[in-house]
PDB file of N, CA and C in Angstrom:
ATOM      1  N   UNK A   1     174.906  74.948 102.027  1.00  0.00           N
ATOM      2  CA  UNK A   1     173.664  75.715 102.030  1.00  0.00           C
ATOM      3  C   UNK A   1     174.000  77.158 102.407  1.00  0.00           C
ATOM      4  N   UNK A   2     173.928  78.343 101.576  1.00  0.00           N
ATOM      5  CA  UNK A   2     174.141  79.602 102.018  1.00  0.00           C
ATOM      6  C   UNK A   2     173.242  80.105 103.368  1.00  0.00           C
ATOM      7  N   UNK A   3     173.778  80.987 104.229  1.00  0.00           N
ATOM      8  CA  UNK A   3     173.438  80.935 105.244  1.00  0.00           C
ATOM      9  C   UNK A   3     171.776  81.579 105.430  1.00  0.00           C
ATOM     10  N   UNK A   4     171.466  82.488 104.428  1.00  0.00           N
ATOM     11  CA  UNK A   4     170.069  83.171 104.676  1.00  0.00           C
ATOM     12  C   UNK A   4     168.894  81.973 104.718  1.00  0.00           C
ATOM     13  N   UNK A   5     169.363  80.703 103.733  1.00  0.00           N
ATOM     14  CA  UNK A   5     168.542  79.870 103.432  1.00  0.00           C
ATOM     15  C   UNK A   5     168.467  78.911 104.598  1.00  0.00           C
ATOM     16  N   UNK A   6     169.715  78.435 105.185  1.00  0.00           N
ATOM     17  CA  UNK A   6     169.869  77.858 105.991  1.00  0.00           C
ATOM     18  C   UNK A   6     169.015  78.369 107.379  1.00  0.00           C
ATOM     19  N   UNK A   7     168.900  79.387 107.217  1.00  0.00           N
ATOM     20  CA  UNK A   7     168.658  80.672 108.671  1.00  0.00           C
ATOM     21  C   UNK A   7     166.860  80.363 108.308  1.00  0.00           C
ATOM     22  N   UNK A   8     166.289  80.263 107.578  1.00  0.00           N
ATOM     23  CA  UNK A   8     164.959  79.897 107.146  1.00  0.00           C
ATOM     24  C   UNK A   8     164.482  78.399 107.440  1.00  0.00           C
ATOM     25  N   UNK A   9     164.912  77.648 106.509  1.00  0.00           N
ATOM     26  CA  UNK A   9     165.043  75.877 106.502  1.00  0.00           C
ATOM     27  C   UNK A   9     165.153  75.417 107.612  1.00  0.00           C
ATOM     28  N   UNK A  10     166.012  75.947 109.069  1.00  0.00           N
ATOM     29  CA  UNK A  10     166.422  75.421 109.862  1.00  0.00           C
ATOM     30  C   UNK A  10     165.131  75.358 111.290  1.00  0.00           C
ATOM     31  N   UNK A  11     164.319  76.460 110.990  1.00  0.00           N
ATOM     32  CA  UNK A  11     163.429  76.384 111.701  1.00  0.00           C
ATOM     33  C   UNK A  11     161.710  75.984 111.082  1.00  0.00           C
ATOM     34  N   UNK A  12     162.033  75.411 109.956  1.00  0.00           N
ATOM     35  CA  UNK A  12     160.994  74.799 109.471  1.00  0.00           C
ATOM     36  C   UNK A  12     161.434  73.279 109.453  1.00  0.00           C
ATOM     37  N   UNK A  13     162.440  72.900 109.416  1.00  0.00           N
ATOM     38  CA  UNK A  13     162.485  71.321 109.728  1.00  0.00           C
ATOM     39  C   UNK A  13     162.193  71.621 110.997  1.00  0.00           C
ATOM     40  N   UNK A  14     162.787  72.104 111.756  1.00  0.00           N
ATOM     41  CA  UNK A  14     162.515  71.396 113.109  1.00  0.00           C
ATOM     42  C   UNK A  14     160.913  71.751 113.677  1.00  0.00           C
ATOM     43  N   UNK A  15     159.713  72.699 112.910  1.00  0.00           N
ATOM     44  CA  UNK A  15     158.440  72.623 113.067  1.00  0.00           C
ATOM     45  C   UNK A  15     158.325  71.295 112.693  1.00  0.00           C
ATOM     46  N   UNK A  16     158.599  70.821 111.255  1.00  0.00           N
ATOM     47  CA  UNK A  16     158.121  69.568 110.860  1.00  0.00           C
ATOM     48  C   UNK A  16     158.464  68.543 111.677  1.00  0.00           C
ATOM     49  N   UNK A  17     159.157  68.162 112.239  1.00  0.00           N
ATOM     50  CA  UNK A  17     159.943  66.971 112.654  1.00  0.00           C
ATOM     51  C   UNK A  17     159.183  67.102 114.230  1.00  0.00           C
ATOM     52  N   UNK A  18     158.815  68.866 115.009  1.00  0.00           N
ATOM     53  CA  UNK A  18     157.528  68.464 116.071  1.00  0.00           C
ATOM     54  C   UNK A  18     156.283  68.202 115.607  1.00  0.00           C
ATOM     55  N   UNK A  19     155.525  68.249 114.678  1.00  0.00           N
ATOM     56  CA  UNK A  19     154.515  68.019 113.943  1.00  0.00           C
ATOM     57  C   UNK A  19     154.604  66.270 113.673  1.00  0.00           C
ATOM     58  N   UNK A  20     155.395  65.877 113.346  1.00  0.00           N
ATOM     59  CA  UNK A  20     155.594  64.577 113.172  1.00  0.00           C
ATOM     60  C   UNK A  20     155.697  63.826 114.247  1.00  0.00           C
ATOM     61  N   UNK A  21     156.706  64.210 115.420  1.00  0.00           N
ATOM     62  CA  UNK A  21     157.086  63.638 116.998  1.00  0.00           C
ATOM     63  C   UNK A  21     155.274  63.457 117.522  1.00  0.00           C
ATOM     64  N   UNK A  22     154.578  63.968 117.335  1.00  0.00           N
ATOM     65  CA  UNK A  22     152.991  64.224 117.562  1.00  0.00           C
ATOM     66  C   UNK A  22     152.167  62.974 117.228  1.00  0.00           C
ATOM     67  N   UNK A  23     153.253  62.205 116.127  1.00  0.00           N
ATOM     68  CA  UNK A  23     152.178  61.204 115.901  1.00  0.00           C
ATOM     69  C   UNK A  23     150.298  60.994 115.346  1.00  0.00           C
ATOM     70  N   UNK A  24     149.753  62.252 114.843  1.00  0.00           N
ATOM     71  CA  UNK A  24     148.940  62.604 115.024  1.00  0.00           C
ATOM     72  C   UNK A  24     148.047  61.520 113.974  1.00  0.00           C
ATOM     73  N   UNK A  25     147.135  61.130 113.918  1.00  0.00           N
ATOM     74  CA  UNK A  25     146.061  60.279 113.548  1.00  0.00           C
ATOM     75  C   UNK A  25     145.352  61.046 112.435  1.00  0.00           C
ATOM     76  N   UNK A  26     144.953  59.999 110.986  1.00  0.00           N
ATOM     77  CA  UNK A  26     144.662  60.828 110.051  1.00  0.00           C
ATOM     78  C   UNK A  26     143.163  62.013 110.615  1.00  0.00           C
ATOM     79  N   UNK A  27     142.275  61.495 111.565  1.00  0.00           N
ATOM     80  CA  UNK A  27     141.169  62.734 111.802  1.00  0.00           C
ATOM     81  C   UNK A  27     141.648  63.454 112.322  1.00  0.00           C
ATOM     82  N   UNK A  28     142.977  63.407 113.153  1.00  0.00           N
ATOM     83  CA  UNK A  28     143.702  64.706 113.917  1.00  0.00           C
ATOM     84  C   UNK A  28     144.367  65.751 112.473  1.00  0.00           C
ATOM     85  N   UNK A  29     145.008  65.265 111.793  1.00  0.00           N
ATOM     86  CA  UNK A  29     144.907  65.701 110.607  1.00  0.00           C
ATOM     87  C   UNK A  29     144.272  66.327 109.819  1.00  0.00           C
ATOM     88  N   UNK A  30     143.159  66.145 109.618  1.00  0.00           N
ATOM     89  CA  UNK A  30     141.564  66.529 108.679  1.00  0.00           C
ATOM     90  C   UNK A  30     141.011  67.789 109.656  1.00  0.00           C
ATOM     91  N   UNK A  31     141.316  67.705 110.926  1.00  0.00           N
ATOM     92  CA  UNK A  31     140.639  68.481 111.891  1.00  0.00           C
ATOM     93  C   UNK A  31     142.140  69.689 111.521  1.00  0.00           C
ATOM     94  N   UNK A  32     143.492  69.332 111.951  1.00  0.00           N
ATOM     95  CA  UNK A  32     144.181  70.237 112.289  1.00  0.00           C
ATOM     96  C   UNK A  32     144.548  71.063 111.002  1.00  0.00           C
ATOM     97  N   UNK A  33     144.454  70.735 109.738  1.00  0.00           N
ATOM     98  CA  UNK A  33     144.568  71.657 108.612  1.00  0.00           C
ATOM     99  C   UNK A  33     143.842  72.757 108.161  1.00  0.00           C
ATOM    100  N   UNK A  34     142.276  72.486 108.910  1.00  0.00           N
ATOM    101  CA  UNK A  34     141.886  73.941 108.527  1.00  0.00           C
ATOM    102  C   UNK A  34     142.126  74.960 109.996  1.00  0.00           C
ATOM    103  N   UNK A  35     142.178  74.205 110.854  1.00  0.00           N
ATOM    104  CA  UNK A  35     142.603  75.498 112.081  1.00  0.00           C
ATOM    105  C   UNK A  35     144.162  76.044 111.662  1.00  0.00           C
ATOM    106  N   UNK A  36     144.935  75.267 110.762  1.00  0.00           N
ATOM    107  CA  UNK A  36     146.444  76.007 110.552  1.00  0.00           C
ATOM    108  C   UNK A  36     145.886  77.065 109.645  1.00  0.00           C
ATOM    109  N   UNK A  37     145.523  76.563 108.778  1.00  0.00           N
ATOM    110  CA  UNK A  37     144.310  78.199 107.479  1.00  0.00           C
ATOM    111  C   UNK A  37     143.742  78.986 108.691  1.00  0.00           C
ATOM    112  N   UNK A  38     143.040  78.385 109.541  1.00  0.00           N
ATOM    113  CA  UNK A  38     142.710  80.174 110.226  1.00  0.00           C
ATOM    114  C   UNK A  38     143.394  80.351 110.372  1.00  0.00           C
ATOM    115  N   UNK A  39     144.503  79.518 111.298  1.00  0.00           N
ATOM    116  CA  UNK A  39     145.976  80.143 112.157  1.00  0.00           C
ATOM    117  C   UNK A  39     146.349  81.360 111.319  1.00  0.00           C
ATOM    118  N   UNK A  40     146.410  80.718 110.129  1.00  0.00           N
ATOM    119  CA  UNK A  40     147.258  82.007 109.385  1.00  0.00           C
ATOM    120  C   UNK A  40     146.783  83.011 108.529  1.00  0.00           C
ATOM    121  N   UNK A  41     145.379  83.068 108.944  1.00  0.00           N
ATOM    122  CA  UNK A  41     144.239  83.877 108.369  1.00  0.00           C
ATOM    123  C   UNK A  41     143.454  84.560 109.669  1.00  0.00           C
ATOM    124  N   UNK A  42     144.593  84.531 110.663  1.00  0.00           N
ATOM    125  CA  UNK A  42     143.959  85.153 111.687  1.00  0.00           C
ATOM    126  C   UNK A  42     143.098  86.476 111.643  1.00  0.00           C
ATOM    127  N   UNK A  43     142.413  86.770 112.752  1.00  0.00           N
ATOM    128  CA  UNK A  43     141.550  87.494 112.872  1.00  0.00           C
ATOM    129  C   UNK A  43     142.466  89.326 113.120  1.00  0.00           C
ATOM    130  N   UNK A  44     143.642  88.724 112.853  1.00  0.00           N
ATOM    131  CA  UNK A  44     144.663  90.350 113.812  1.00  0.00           C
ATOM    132  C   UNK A  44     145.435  90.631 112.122  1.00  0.00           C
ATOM    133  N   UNK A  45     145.064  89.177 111.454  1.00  0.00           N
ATOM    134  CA  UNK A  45     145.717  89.835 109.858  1.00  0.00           C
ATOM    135  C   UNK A  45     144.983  90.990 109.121  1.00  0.00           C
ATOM    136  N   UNK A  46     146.723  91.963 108.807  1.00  0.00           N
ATOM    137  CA  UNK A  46     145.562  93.215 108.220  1.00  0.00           C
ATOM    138  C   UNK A  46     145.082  93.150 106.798  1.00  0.00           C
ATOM    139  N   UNK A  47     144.915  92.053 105.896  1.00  0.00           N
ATOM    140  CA  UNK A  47     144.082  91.968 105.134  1.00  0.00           C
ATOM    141  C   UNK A  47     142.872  91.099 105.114  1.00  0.00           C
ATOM    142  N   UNK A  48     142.934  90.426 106.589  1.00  0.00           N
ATOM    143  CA  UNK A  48     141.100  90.039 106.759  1.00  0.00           C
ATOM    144  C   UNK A  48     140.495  90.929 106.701  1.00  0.00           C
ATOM    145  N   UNK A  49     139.277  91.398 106.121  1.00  0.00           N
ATOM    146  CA  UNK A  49     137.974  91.771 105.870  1.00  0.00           C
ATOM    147  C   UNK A  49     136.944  91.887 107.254  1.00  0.00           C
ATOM    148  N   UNK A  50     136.795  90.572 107.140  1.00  0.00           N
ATOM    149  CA  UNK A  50     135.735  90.321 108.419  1.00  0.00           C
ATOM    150  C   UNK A  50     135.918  89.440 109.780  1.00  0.00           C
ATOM    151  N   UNK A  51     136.994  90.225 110.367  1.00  0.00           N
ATOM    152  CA  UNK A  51     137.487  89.211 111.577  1.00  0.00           C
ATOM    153  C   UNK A  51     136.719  88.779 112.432  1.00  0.00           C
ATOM    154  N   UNK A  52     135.150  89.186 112.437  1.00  0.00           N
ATOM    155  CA  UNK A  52     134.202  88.407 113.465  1.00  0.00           C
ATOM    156  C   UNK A  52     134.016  87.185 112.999  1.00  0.00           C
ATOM    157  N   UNK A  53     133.750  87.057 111.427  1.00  0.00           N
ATOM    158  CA  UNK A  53     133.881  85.645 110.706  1.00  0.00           C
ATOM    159  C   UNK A  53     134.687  84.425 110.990  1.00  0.00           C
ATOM    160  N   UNK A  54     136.012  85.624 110.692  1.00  0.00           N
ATOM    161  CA  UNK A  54     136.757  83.983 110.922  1.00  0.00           C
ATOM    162  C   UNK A  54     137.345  83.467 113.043  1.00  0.00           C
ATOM    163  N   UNK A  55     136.562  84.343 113.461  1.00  0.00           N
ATOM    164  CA  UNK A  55     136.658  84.074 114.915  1.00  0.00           C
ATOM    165  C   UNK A  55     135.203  82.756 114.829  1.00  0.00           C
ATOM    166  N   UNK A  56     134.261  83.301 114.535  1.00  0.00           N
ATOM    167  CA  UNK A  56     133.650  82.614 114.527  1.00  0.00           C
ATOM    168  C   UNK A  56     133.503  81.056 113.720  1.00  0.00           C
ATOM    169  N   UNK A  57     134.495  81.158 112.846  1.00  0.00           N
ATOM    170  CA  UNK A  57     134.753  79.606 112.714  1.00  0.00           C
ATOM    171  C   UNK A  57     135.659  79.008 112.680  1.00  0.00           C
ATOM    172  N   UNK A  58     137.216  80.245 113.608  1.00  0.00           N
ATOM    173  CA  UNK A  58     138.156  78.898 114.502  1.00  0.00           C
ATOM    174  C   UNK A  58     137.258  78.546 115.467  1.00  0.00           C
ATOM    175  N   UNK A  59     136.659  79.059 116.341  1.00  0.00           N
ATOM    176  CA  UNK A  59     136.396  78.531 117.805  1.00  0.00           C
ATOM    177  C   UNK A  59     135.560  77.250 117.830  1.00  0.00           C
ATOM    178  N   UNK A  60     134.397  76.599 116.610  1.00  0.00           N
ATOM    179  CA  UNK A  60     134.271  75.675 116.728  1.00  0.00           C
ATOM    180  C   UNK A  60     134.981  74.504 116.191  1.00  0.00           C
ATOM    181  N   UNK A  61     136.316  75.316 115.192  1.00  0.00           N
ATOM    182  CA  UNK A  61     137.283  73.764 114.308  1.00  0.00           C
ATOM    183  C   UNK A  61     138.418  74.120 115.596  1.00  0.00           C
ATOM    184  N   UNK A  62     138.511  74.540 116.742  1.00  0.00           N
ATOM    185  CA  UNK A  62     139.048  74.697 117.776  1.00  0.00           C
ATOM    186  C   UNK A  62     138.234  73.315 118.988  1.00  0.00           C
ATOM    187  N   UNK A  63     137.257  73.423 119.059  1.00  0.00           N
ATOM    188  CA  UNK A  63     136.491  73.002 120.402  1.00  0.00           C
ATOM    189  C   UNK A  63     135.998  71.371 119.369  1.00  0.00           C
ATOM    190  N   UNK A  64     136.272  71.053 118.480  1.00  0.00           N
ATOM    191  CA  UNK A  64     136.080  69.735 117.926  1.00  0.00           C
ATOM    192  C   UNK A  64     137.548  69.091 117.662  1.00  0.00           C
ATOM    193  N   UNK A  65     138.405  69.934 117.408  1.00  0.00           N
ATOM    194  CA  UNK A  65     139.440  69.520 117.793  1.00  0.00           C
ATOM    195  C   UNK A  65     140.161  68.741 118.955  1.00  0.00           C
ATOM    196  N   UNK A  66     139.532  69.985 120.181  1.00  0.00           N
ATOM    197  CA  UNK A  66     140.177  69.482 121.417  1.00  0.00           C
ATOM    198  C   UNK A  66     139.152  68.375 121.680  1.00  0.00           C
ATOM    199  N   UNK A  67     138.279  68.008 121.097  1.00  0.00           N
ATOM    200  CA  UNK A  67     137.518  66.844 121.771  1.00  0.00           C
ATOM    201  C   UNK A  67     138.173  65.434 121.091  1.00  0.00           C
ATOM    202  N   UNK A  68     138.535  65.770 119.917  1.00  0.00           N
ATOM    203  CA  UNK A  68     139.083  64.682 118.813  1.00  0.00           C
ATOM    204  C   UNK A  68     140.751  64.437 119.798  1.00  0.00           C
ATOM    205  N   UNK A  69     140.920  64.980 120.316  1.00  0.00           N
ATOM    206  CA  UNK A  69     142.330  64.863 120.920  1.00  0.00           C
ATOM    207  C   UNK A  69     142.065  64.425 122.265  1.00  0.00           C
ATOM    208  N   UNK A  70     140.904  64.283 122.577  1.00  0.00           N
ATOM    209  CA  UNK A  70     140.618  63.749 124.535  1.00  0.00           C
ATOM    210  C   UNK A  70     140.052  62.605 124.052  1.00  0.00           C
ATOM    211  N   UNK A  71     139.860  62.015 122.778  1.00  0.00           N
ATOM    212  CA  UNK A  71     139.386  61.007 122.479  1.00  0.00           C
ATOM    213  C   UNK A  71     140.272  60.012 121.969  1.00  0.00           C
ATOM    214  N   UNK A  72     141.359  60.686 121.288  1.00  0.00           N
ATOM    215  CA  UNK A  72     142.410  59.665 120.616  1.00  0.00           C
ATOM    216  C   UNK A  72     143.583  59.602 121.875  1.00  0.00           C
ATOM    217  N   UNK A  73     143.445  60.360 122.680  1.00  0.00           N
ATOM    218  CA  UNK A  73     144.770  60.612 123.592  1.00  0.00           C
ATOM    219  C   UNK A  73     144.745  60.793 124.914  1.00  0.00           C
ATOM    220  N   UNK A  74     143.098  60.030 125.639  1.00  0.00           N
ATOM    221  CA  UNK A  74     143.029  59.826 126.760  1.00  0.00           C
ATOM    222  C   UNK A  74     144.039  60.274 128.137  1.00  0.00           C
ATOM    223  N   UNK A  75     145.288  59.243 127.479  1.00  0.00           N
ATOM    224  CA  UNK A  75     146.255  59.488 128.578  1.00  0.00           C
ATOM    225  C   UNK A  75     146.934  60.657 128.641  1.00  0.00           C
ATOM    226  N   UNK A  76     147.120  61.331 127.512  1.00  0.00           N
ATOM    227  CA  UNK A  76     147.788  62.601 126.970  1.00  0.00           C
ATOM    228  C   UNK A  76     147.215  63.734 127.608  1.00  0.00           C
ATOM    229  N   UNK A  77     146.841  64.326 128.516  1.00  0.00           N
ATOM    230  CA  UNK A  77     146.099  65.405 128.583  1.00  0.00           C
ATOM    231  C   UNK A  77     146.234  66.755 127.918  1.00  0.00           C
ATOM    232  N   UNK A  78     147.696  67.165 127.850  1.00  0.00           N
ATOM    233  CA  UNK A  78     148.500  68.286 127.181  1.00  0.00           C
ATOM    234  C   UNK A  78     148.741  67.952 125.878  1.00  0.00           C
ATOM    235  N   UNK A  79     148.409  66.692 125.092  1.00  0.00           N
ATOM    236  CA  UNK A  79     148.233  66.633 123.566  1.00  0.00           C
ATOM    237  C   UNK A  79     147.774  67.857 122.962  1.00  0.00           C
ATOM    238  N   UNK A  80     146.116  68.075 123.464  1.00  0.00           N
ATOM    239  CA  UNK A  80     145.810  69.626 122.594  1.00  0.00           C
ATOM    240  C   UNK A  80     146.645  70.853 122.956  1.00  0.00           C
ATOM    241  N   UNK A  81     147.065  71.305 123.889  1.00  0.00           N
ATOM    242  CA  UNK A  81     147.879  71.977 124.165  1.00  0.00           C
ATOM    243  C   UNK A  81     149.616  71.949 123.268  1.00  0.00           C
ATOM    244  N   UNK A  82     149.765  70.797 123.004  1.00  0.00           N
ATOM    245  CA  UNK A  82     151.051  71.162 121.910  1.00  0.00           C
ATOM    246  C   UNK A  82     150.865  71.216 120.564  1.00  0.00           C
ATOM    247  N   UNK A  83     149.364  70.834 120.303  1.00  0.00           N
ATOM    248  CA  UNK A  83     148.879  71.026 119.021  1.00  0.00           C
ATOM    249  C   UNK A  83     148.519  72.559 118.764  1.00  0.00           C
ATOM    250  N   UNK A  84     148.165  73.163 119.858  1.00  0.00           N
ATOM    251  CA  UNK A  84     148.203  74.653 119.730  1.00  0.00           C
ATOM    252  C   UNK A  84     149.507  75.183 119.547  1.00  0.00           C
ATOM    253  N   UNK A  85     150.620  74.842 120.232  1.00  0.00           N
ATOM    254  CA  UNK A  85     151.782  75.567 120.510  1.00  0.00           C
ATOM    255  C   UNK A  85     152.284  75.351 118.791  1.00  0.00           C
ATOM    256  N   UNK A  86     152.216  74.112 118.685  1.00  0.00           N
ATOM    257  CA  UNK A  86     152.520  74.531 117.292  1.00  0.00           C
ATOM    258  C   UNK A  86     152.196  74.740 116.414  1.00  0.00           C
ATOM    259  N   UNK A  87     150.324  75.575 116.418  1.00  0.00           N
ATOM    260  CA  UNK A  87     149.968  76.414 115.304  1.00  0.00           C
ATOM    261  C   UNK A  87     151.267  77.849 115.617  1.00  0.00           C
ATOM    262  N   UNK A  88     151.126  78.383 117.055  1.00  0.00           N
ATOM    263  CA  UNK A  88     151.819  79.100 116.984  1.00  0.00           C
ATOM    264  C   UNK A  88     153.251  79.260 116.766  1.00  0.00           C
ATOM    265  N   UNK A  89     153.784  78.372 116.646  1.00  0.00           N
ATOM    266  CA  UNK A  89     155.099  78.419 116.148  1.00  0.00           C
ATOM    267  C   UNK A  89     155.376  78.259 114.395  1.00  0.00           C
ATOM    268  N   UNK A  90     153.858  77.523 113.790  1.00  0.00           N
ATOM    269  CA  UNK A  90     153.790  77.862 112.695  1.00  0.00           C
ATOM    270  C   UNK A  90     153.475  79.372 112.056  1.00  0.00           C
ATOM    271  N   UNK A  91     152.799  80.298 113.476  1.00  0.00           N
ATOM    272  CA  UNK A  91     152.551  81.426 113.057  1.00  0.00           C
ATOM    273  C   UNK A  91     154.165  82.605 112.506  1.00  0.00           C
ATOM    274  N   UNK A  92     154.560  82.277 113.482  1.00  0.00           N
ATOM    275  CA  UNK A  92     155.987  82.926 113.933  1.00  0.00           C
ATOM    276  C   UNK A  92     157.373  82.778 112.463  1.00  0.00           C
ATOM    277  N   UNK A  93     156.839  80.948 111.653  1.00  0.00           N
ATOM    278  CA  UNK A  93     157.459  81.484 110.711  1.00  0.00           C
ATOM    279  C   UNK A  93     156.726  81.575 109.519  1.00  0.00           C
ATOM    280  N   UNK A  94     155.435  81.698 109.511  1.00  0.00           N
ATOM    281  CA  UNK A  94     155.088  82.807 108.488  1.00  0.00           C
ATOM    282  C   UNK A  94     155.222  83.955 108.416  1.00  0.00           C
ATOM    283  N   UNK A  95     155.226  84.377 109.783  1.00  0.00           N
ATOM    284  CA  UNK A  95     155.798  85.874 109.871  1.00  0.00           C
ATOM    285  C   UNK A  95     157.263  85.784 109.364  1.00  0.00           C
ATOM    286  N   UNK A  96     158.208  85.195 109.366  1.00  0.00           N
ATOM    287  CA  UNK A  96     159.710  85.219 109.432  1.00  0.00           C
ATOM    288  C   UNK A  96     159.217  85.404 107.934  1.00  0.00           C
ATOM    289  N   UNK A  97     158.792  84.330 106.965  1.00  0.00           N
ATOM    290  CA  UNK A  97     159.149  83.984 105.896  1.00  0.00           C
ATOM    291  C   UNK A  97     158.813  85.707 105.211  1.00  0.00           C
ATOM    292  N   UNK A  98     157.482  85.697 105.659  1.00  0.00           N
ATOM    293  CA  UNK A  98     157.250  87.572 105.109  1.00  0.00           C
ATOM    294  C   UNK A  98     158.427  88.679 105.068  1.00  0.00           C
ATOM    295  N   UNK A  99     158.844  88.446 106.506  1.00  0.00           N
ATOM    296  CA  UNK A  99     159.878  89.442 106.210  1.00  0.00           C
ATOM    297  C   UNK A  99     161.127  88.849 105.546  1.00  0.00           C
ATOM    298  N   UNK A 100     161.302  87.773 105.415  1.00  0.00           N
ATOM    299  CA  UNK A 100     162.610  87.464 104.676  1.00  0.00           C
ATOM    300  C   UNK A 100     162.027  88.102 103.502  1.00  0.00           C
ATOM    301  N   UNK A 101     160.996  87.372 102.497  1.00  0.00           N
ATOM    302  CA  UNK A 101     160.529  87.994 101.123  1.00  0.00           C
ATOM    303  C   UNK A 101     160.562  89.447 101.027  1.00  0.00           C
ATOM    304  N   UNK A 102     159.973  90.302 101.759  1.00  0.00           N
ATOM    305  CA  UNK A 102     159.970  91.545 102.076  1.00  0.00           C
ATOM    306  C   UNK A 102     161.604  91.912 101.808  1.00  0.00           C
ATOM    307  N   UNK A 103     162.428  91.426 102.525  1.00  0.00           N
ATOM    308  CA  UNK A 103     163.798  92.264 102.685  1.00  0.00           C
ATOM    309  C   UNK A 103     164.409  91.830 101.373  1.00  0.00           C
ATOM    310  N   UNK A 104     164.111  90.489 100.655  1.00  0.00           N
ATOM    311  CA  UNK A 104     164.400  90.320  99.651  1.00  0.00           C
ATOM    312  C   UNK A 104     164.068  91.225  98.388  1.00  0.00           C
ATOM    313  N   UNK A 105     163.141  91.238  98.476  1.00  0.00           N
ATOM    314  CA  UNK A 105     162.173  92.518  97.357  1.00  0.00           C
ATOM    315  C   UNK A 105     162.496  93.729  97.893  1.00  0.00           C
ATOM    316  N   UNK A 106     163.070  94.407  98.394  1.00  0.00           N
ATOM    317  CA  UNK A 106     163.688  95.633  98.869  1.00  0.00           C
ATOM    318  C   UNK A 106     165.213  95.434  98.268  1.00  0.00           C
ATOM    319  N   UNK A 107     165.937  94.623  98.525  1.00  0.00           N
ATOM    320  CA  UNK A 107     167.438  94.413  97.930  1.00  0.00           C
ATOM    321  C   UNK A 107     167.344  94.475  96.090  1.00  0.00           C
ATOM    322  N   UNK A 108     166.168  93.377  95.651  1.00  0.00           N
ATOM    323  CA  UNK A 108     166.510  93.672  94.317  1.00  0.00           C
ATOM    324  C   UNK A 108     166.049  95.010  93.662  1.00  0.00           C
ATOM    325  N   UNK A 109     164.774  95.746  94.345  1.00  0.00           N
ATOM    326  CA  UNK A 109     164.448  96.858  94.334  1.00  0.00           C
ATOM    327  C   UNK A 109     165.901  97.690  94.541  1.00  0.00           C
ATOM    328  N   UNK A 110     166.618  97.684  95.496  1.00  0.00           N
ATOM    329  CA  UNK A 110     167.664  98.176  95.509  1.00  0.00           C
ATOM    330  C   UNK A 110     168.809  98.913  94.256  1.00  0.00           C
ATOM    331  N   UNK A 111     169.350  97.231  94.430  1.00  0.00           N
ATOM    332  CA  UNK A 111     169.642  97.046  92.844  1.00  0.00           C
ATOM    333  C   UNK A 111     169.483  96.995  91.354  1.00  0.00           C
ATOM    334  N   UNK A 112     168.029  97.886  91.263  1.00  0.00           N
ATOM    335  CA  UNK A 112     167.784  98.059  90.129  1.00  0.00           C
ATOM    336  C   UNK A 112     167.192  97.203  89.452  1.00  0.00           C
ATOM    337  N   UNK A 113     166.897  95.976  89.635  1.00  0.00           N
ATOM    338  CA  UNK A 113     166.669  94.872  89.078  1.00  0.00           C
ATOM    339  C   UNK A 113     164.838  94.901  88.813  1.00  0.00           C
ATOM    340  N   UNK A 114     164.231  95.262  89.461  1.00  0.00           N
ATOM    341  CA  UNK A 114     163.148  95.928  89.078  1.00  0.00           C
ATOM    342  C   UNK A 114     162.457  97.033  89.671  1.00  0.00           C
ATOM    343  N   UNK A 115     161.625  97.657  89.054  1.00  0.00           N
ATOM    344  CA  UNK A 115     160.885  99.021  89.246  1.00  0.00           C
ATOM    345  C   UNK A 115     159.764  98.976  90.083  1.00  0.00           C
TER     346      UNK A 115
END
C-alpha cells in the first residue's frame, strides 16, 4: 500500500473498528446517522448558509439520542459520551481527507495536468 494511502486508510479503519467495538443497536444506528450529517454539516462549516438551523436540529437528534443510549445501556453510563467522541473523531478525518484532496489538486495543478 503506498504510503499517502496508507497514511489515510489507517485512521479510518481504526474509526470503523471503534464504531463497531460500540456494538451499537439498529435504533442507535437510525438515531446516530443523521447526527454524523450534522456532525459534518456543522454549524462552524463555511458553506452552511443558516447555522441557527442546523443548531437547531442537532440539539434535538442530540437529546433523543442520549436518551436512546440510557435506555439500551443502563449500565453504560459513558456509552453517549463515546458516541460523541466519535462523531468527533469522524470530524477530524473529514477534515484530513479535505486536505489530502486539496494537496492533491494542487500537485496535479502543479504539473500541468489540468487548468
Amino acid at each position: 500500500i503506498p504510503s499517502k494511502l496508507k497514511e489515510f486508510m489507517t485512521p479510518m479503519f481504526n474509526f470503523y473498528k471503534s464504531i463497531g467495538e460500540l456494538h451499537m443497536v439498529q435504533e442507535e444506528q437510525f438515531m446516530y446517522l443523521p447526527t454524523v450529517v450534522d456532525t459534518l454539516s456543522s454549524p462552524d462549516r463555511p458553506y452552511v448558509k443558516d447555522q441557527q438551523a442546523v443548531e437547531r436540529l442537532q440539539e434535538p437528534m442530540l437529546d433523543m439520542l442520549r436518551k436512546l443510549c440510557g435506555l439500551q445501556h443502563p449500565q453504560k453510563p459513558q456509552y453517549f459520551a463515546r458516541l460523541l467522541g466519535r462523531l468527533t473523531e469522524l470530524r477530524t478525518l473529514n477534515h484530513y481527507h479535505a486536505e489530502m484532496l486539496t494537496r492533491r489538486r494542487e500537485e496535479i495543478h502543479s504539473l500541468g495536468m489540468i487548468t
